[in-house]
C-alpha atoms as a PDB file:
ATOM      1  CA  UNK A   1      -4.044 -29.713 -23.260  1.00  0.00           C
ATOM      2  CA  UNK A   2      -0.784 -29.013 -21.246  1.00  0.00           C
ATOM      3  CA  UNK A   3      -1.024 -25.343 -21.721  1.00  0.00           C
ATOM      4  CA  UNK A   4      -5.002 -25.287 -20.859  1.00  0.00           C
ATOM      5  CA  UNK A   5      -3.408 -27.154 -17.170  1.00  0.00           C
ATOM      6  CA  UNK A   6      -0.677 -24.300 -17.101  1.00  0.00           C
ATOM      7  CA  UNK A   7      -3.299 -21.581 -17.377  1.00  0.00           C
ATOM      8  CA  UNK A   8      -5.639 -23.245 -14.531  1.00  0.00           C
ATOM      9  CA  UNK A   9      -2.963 -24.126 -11.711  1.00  0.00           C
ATOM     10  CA  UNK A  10      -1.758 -20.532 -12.349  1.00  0.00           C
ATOM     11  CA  UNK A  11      -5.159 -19.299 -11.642  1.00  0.00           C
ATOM     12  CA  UNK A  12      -5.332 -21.598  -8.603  1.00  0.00           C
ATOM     13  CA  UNK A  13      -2.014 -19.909  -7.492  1.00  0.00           C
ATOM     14  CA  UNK A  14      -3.115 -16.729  -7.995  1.00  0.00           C
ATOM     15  CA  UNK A  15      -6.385 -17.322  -6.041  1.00  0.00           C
ATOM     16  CA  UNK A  16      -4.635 -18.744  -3.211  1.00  0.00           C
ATOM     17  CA  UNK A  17      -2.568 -16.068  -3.008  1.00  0.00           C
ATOM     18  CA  UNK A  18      -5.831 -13.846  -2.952  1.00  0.00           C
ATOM     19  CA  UNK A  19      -7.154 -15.997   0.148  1.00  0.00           C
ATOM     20  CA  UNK A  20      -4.106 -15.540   1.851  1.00  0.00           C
ATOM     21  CA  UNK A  21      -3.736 -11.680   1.454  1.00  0.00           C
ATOM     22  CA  UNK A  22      -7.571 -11.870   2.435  1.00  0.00           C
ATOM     23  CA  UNK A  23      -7.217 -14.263   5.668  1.00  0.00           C
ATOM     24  CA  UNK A  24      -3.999 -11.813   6.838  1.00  0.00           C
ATOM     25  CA  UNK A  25      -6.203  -8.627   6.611  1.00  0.00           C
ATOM     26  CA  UNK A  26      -8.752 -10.405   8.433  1.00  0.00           C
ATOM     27  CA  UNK A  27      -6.659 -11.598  11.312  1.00  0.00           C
ATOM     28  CA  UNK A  28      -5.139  -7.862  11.521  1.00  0.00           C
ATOM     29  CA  UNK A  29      -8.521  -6.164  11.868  1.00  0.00           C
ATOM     30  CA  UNK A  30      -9.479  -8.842  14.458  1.00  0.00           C
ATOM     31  CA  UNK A  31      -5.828  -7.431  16.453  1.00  0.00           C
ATOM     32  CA  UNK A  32      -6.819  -4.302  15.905  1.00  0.00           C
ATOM     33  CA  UNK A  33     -10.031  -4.496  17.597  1.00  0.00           C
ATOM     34  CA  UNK A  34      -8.707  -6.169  20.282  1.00  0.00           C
ATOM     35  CA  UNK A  35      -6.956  -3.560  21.169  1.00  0.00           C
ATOM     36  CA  UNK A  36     -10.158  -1.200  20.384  1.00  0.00           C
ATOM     37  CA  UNK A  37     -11.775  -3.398  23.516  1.00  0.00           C
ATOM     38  CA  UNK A  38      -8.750  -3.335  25.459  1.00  0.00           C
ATOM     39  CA  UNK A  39      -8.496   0.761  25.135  1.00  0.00           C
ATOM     40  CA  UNK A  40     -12.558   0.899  25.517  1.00  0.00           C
ATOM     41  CA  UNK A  41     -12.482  -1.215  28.862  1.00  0.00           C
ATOM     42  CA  UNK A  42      -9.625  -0.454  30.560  1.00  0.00           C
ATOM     43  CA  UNK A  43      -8.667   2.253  32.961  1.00  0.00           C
ATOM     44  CA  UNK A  44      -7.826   5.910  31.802  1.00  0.00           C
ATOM     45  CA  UNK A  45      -5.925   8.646  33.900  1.00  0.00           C
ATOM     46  CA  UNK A  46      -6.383  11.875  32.867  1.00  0.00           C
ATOM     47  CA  UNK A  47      -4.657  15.304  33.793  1.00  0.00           C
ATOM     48  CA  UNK A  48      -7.076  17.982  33.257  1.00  0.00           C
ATOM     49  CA  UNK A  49      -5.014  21.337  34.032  1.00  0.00           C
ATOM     50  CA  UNK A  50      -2.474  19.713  36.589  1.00  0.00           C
ATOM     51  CA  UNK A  51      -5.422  17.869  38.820  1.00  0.00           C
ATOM     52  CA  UNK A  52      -5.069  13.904  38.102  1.00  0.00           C
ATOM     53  CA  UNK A  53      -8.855  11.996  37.479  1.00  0.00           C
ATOM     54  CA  UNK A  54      -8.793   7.879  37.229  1.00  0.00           C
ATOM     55  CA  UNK A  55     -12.102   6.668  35.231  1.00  0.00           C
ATOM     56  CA  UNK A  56     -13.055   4.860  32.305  1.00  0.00           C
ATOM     57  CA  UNK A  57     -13.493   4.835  28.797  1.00  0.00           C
ATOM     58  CA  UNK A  58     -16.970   3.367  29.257  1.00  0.00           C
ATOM     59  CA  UNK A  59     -17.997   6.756  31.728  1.00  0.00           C
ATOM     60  CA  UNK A  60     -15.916   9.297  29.292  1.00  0.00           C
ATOM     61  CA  UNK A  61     -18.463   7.839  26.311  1.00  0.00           C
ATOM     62  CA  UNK A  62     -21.287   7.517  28.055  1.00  0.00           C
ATOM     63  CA  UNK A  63     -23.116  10.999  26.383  1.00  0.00           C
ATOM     64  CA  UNK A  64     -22.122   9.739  22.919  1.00  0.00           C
ATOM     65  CA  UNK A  65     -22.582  12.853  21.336  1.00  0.00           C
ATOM     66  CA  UNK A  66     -20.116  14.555  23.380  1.00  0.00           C
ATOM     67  CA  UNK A  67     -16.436  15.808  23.095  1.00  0.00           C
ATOM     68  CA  UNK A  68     -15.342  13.421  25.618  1.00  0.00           C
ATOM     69  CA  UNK A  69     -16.857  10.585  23.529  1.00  0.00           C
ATOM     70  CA  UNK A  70     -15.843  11.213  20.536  1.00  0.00           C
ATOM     71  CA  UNK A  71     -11.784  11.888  21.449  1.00  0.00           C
ATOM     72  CA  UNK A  72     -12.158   8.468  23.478  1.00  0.00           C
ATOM     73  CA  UNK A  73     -13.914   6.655  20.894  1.00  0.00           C
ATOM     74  CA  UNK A  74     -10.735   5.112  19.836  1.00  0.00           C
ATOM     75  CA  UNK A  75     -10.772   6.463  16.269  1.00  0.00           C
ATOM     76  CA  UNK A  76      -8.376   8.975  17.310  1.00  0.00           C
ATOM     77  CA  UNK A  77      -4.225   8.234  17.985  1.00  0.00           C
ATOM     78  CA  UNK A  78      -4.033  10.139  21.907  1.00  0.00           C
ATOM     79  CA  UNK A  79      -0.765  10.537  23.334  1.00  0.00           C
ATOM     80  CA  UNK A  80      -0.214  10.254  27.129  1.00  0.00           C
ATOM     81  CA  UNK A  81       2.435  11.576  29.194  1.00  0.00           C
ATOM     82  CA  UNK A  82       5.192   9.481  31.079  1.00  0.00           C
ATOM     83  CA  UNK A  83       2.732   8.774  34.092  1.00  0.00           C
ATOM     84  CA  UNK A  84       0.665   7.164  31.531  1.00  0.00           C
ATOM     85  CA  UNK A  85      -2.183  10.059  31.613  1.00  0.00           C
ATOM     86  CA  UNK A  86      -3.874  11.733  29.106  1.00  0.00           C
ATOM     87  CA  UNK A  87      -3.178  15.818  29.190  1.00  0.00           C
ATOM     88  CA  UNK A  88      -6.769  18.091  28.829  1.00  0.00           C
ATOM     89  CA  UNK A  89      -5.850  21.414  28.612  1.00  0.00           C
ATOM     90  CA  UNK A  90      -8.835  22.848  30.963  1.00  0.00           C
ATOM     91  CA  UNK A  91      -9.296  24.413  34.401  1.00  0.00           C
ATOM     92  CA  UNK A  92      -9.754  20.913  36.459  1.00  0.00           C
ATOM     93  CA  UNK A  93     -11.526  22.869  39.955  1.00  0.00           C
ATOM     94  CA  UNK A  94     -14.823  21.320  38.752  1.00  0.00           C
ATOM     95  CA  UNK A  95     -14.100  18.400  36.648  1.00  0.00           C
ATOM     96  CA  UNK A  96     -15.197  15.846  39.335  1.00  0.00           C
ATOM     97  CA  UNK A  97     -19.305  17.579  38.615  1.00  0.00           C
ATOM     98  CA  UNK A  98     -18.560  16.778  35.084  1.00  0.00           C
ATOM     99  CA  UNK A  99     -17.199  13.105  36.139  1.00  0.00           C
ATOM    100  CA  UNK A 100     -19.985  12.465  38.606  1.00  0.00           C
ATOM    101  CA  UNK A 101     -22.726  13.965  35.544  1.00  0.00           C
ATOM    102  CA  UNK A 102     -21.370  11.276  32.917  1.00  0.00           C
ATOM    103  CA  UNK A 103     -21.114   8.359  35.703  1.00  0.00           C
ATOM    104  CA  UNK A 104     -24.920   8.369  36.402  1.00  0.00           C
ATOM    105  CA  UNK A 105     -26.445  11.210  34.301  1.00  0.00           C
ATOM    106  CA  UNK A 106     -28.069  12.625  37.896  1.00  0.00           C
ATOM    107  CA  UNK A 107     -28.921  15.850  38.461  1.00  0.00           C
ATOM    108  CA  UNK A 108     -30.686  15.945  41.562  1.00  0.00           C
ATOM    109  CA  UNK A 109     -30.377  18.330  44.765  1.00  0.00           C
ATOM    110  CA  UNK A 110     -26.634  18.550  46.105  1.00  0.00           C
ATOM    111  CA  UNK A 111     -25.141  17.007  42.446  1.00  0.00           C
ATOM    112  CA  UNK A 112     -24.334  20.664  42.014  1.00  0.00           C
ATOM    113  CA  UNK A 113     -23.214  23.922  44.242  1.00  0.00           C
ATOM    114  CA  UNK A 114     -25.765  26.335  44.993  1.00  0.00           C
ATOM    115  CA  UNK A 115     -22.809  29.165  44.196  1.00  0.00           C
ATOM    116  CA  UNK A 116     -24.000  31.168  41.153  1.00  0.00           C
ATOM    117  CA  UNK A 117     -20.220  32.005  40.703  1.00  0.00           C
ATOM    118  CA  UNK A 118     -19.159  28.221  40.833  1.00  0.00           C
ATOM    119  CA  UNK A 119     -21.955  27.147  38.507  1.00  0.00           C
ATOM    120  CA  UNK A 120     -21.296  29.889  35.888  1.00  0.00           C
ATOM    121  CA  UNK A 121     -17.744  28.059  35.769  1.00  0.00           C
ATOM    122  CA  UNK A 122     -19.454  24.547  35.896  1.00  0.00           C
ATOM    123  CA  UNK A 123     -21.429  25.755  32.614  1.00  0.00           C
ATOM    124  CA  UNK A 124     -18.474  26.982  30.587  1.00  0.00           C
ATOM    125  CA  UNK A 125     -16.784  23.569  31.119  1.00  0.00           C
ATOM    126  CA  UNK A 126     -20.117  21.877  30.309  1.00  0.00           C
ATOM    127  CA  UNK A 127     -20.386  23.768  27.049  1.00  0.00           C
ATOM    128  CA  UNK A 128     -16.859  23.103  26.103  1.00  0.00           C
ATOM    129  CA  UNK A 129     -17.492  19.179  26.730  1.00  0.00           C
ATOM    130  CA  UNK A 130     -20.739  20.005  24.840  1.00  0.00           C
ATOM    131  CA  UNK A 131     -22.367  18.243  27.688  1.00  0.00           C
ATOM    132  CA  UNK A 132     -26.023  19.144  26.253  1.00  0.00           C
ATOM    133  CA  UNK A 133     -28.355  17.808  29.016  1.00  0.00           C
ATOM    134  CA  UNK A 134     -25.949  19.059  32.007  1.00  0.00           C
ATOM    135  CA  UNK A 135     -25.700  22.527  30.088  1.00  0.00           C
ATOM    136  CA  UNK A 136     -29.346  23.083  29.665  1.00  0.00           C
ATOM    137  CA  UNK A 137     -29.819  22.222  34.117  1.00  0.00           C
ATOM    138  CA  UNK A 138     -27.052  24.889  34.776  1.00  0.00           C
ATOM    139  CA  UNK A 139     -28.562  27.048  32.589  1.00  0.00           C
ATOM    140  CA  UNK A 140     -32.053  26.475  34.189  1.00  0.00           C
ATOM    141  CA  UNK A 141     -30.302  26.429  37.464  1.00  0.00           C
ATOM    142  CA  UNK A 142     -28.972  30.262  36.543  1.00  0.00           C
ATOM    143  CA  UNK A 143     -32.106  31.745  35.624  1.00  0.00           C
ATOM    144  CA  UNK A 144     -34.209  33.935  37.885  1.00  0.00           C
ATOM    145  CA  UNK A 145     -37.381  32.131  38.844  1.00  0.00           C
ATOM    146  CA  UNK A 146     -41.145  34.500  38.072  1.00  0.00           C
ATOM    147  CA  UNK A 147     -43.937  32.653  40.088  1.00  0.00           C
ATOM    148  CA  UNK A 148     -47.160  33.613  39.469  1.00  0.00           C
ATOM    149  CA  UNK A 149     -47.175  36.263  42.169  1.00  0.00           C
ATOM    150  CA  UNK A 150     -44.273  37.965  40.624  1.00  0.00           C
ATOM    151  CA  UNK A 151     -46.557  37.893  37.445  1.00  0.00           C
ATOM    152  CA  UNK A 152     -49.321  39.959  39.480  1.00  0.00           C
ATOM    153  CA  UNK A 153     -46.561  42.208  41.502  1.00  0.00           C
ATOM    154  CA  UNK A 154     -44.943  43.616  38.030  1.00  0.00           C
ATOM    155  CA  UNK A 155     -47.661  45.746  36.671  1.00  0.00           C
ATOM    156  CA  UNK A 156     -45.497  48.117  38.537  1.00  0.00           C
ATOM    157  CA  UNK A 157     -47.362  51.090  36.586  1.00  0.00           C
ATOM    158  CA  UNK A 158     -50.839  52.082  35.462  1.00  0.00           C
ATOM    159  CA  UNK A 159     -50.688  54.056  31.985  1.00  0.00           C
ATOM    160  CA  UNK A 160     -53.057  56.282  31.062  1.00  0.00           C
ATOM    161  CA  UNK A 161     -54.017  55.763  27.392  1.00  0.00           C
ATOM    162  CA  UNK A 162     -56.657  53.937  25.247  1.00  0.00           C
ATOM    163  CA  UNK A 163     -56.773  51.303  27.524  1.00  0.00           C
ATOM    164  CA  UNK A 164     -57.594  52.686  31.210  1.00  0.00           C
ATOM    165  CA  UNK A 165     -56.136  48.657  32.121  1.00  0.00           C
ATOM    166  CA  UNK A 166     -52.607  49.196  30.029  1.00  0.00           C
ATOM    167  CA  UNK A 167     -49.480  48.131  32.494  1.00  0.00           C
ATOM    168  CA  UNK A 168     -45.901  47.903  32.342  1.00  0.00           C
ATOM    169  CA  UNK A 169     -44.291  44.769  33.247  1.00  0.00           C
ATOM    170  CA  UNK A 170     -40.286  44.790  33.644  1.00  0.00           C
ATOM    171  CA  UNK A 171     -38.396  42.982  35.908  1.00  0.00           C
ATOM    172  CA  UNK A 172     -35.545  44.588  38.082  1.00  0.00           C
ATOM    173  CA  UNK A 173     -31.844  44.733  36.128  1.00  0.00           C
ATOM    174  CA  UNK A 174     -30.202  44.502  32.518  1.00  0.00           C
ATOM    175  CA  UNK A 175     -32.747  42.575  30.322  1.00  0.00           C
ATOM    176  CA  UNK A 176     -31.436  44.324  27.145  1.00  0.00           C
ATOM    177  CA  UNK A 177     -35.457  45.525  26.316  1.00  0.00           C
ATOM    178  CA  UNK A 178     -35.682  48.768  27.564  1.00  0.00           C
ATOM    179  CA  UNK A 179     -37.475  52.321  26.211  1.00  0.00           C
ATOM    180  CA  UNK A 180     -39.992  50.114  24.427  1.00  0.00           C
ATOM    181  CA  UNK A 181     -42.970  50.415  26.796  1.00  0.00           C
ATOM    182  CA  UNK A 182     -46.272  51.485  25.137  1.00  0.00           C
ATOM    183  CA  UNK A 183     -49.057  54.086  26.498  1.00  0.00           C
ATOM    184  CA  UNK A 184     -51.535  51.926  25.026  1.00  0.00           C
ATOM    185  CA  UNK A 185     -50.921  48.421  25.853  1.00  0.00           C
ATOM    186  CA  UNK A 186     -49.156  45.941  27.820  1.00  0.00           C
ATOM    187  CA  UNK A 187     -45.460  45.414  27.134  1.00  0.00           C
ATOM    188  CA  UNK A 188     -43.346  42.182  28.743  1.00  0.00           C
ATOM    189  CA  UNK A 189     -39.561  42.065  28.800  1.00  0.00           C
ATOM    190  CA  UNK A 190     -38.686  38.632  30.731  1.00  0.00           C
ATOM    191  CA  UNK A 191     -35.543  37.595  28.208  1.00  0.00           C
ATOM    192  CA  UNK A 192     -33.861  34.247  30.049  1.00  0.00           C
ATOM    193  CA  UNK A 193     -36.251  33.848  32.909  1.00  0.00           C
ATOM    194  CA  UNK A 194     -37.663  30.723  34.494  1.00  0.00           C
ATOM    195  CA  UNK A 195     -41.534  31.120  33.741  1.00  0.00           C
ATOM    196  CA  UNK A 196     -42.225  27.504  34.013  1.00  0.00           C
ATOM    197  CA  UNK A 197     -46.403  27.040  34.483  1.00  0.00           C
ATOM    198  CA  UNK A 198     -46.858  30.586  34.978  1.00  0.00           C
ATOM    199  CA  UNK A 199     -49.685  32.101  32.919  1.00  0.00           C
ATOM    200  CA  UNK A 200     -50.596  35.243  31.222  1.00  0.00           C
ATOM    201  CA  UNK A 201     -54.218  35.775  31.056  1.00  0.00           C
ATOM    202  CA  UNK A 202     -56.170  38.645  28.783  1.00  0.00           C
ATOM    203  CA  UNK A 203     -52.887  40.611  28.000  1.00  0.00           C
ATOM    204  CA  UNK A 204     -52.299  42.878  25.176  1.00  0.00           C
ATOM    205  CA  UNK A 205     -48.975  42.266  24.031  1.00  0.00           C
ATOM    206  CA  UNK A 206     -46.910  45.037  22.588  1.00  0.00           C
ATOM    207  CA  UNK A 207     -44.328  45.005  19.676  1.00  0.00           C
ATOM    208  CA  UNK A 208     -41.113  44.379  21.487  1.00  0.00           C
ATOM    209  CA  UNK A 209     -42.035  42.395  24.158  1.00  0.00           C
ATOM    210  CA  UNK A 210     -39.549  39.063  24.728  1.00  0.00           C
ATOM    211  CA  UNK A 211     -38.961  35.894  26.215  1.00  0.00           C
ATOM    212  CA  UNK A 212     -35.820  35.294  24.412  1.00  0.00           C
ATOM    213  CA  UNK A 213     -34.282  32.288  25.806  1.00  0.00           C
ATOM    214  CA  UNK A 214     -36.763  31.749  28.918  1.00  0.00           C
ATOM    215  CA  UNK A 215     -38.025  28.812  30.273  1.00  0.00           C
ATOM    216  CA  UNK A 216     -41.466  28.716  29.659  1.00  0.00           C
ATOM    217  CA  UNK A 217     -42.352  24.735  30.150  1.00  0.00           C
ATOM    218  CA  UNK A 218     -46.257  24.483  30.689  1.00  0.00           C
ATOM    219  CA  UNK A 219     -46.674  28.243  30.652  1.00  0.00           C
ATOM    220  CA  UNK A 220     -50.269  29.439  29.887  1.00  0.00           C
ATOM    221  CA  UNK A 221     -51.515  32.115  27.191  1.00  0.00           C
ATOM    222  CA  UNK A 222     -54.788  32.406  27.435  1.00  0.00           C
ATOM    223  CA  UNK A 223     -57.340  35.440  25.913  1.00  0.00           C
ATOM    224  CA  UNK A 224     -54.220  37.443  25.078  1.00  0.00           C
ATOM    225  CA  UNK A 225     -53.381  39.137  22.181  1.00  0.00           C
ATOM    226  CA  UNK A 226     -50.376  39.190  19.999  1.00  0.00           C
ATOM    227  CA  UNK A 227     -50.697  42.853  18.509  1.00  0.00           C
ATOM    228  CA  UNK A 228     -47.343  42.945  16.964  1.00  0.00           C
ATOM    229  CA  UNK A 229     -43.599  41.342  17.078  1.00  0.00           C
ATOM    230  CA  UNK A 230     -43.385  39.537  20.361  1.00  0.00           C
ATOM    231  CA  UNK A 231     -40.016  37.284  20.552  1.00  0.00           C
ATOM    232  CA  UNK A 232     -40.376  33.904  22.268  1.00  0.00           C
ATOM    233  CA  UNK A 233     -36.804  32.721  20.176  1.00  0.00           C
ATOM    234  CA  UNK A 234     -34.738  30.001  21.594  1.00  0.00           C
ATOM    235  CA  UNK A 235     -37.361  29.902  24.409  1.00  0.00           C
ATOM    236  CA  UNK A 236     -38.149  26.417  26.051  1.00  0.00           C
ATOM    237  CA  UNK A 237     -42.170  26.394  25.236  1.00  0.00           C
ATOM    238  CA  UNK A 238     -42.598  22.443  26.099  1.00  0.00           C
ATOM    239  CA  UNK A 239     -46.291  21.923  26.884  1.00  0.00           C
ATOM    240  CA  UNK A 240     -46.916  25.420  26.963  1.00  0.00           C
ATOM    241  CA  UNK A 241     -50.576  26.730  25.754  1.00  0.00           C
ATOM    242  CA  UNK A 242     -52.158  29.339  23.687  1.00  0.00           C
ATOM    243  CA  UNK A 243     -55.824  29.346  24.056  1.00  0.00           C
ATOM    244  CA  UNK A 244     -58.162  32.175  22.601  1.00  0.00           C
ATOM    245  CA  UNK A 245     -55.685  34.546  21.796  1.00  0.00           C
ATOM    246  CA  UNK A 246     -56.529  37.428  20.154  1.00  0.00           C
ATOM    247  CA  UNK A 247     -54.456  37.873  16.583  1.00  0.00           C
ATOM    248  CA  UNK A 248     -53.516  34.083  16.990  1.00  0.00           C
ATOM    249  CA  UNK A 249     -54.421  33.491  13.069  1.00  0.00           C
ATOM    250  CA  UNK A 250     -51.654  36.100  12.465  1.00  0.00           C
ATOM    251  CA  UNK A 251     -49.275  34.844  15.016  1.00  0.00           C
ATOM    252  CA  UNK A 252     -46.591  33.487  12.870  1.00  0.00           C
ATOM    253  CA  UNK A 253     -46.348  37.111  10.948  1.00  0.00           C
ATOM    254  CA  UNK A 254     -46.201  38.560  14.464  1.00  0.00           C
ATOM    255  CA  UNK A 255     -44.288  36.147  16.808  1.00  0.00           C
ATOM    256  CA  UNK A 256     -40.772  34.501  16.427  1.00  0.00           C
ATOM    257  CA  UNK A 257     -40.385  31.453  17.164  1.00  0.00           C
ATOM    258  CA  UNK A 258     -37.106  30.837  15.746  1.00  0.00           C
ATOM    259  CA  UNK A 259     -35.163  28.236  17.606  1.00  0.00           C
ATOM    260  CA  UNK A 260     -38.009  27.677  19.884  1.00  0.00           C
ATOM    261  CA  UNK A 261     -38.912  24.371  22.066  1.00  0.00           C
ATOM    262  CA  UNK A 262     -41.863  23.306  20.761  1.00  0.00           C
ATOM    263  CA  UNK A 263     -42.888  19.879  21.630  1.00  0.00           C
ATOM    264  CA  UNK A 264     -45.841  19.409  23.322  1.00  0.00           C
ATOM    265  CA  UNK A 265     -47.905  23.094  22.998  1.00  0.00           C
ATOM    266  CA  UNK A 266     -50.687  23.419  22.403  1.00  0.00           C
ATOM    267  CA  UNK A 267     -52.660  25.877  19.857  1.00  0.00           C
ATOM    268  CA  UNK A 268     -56.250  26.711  18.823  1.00  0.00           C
ATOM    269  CA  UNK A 269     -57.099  24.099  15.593  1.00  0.00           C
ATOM    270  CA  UNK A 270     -55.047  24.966  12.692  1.00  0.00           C
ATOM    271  CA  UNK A 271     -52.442  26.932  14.226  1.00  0.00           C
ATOM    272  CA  UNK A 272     -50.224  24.541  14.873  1.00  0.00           C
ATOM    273  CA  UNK A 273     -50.567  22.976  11.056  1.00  0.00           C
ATOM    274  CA  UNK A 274     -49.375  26.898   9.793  1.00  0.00           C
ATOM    275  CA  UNK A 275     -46.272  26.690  12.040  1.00  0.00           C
ATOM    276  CA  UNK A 276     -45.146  23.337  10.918  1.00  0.00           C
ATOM    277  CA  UNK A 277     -45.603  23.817   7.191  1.00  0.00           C
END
C-alpha cells in the first residue's frame, strides 16, 4: 500500500511540474506578443537611401501582400541604426507617393506626377515593394491612349489584294511587330496600349497581329474574324466582348490568351465553357 502512495504523489509531482513548465510557456508567449502589439502600433522611422520617413507599422502593412508588410510583420528580427531608424537600401526621391499610396490606397488626379520620366521611377519602386494595385495605375498611367478615332485614322494604307477593303493598322514607334503586314487582310500591332471601350468591328485579323499587354477593359469585337495567331497575352480584357466573330469556334487554336484578364467578357454560347476547361 505504501509503495502504491509512493508511485501516485510521484506522479502528482511530476504533473505539477508539467503545469508549471506549461503555465511559464504560456506567460512567455503572452510577453512576446506584447511586444508583437507594441512593435505593430508604435511609431517607425525609416531611412530609405539617406531621406528620413516617420509612419507606422499599421500604414507599412496595410497591402498585406506586399514587401513592406511582410518585413514589418514582426516575424522578422530588423535592426535599426543609432537614430533608432530602420535602413532601406532604395532611391528615397519618391518614397513619400509610395507612403501616401499605402496611407489611403488613393489614386486619384494629382496623387501622382504627370512626368513620364518621374513615373517610370515611381513604377520601378512600386514593383520592388510589389505594390500590385499602384503598379498596375502607373502602368496604365504609361500607356499611350487609342480612342476610337485613332482606331478609324490608322488604316493608314489601302492594299490591293483579295480583299479590295484590306488595311494596315500600326501605330507610330517601336511596337516590336513589324514586317508582318498581309496583302490580303487586316493586320493590328497595338502591344501595351490603352484600348479601353474601343471597338473593332468586321476586321479580318491576320496571323501576327498583338495586343500583348494592352489595356483592353470593355473593348468590343464584333463580326471580326480571327484567321490565324492573334496575341491578346497578359492583356487586361475585363468586360471586353466578342460577338459574331468569324473563326470564334477555333479561337482558342488561333488566339493566346495566356496570362490574360479575363473576368467579365463576354463570348458567343459555348466559347467561354472551351476556354475554361
Amino acid at each position: 500500500m505504501r509503495e502504491e502512495q509512493k508511485a501516485m504523489m510521484k506522479d502528482v509531482v511530476e504533473e505539477r511540474k508539467l503545469l508549471r513548465a506549461d503555465v511559464e510557456k504560456l506567460e512567455a508567449e503572452k510577453e512576446s506578443m506584447k511586444g508583437v502589439h507594441t512593435f505593430q502600433t508604435g511609431r517607425v522611422k525609416l531611412d530609405v537611401g539617406g531621406h528620413k520617413f516617420t509612419t507606422s507599422i499599421t500604414t507599412l502593412a496595410s497591402q498585406p501582400d506586399s514587401m513592406l508588410a511582410a518585413m514589418f510583420s514582426g516575424r522578422h528580427k530588423l535592426v535599426t541604426d543609432e537614430k533608432g531608424a530602420y535602413f532601406i537600401d532604395r532611391d528615397g526621391t519618391h518614397f513619400r507617393f509610395i507612403l501616401n499610396f499605402l496611407r489611403d490606397s488613393q489614386l486619384g488626379e494629382g496623387t501622382l506626377p504627370e512626368d513620364r520620366f518621374q513615373l517610370q521611377e515611381i513604377l520601378r519602386e512600386s514593383e520592388y515593394y510589389q505594390l500590385t494595385k499602384l503598379t498596375e495605375h502607373i502602368r496604365l498611367k504609361l500607356m499611350p491612349i487609342v480612342t476610337q478615332a485613332d482606331i478609324e485614322a490608322l488604316k493608314v494604307t489601302i492594299l490591293k489584294g483579295m480583299y479590295s477593303n484590306a488595311a494596315v493598322f500600326q501605330l507610330d514607334g517601336d511596337n516590336g511587330c513589324n514586317g508582318l503586314a498581309s496583302t490580303y487582310i487586316e493586320y493590328v500591332c497595338m502591344d501595351g496600349k490603352n484600348l479601353a471601350d474601343v471597338q473593332f468591328n468586321g476586321v479580318f485579323f491576320n496571323e501576327g497581329s498583338s495586343f500583348k499587354g494592352s489595356y483592353l477593359r470593355g473593348a468590343k469585337f464584333l463580326n471580326c474574324n480571327f484567321n490565324s495567331k492573334v496575341y491578346f497575352n497578359d492583356a487586361d480584357l475585363t468586360d471586353a466582348t466578342f460577338d459574331k466573330c468569324g473563326g470564334l469556334l477555333s479561337l482558342f487554336g488561333f488566339v493566346d490568351f495566356t496570362g490574360a484578364k479575363l473576368e467579365g467578357a463576354k463570348f458567343m454560347p459555348g466559347i467561354r465553357e472551351q476556354l475554361t476547361s
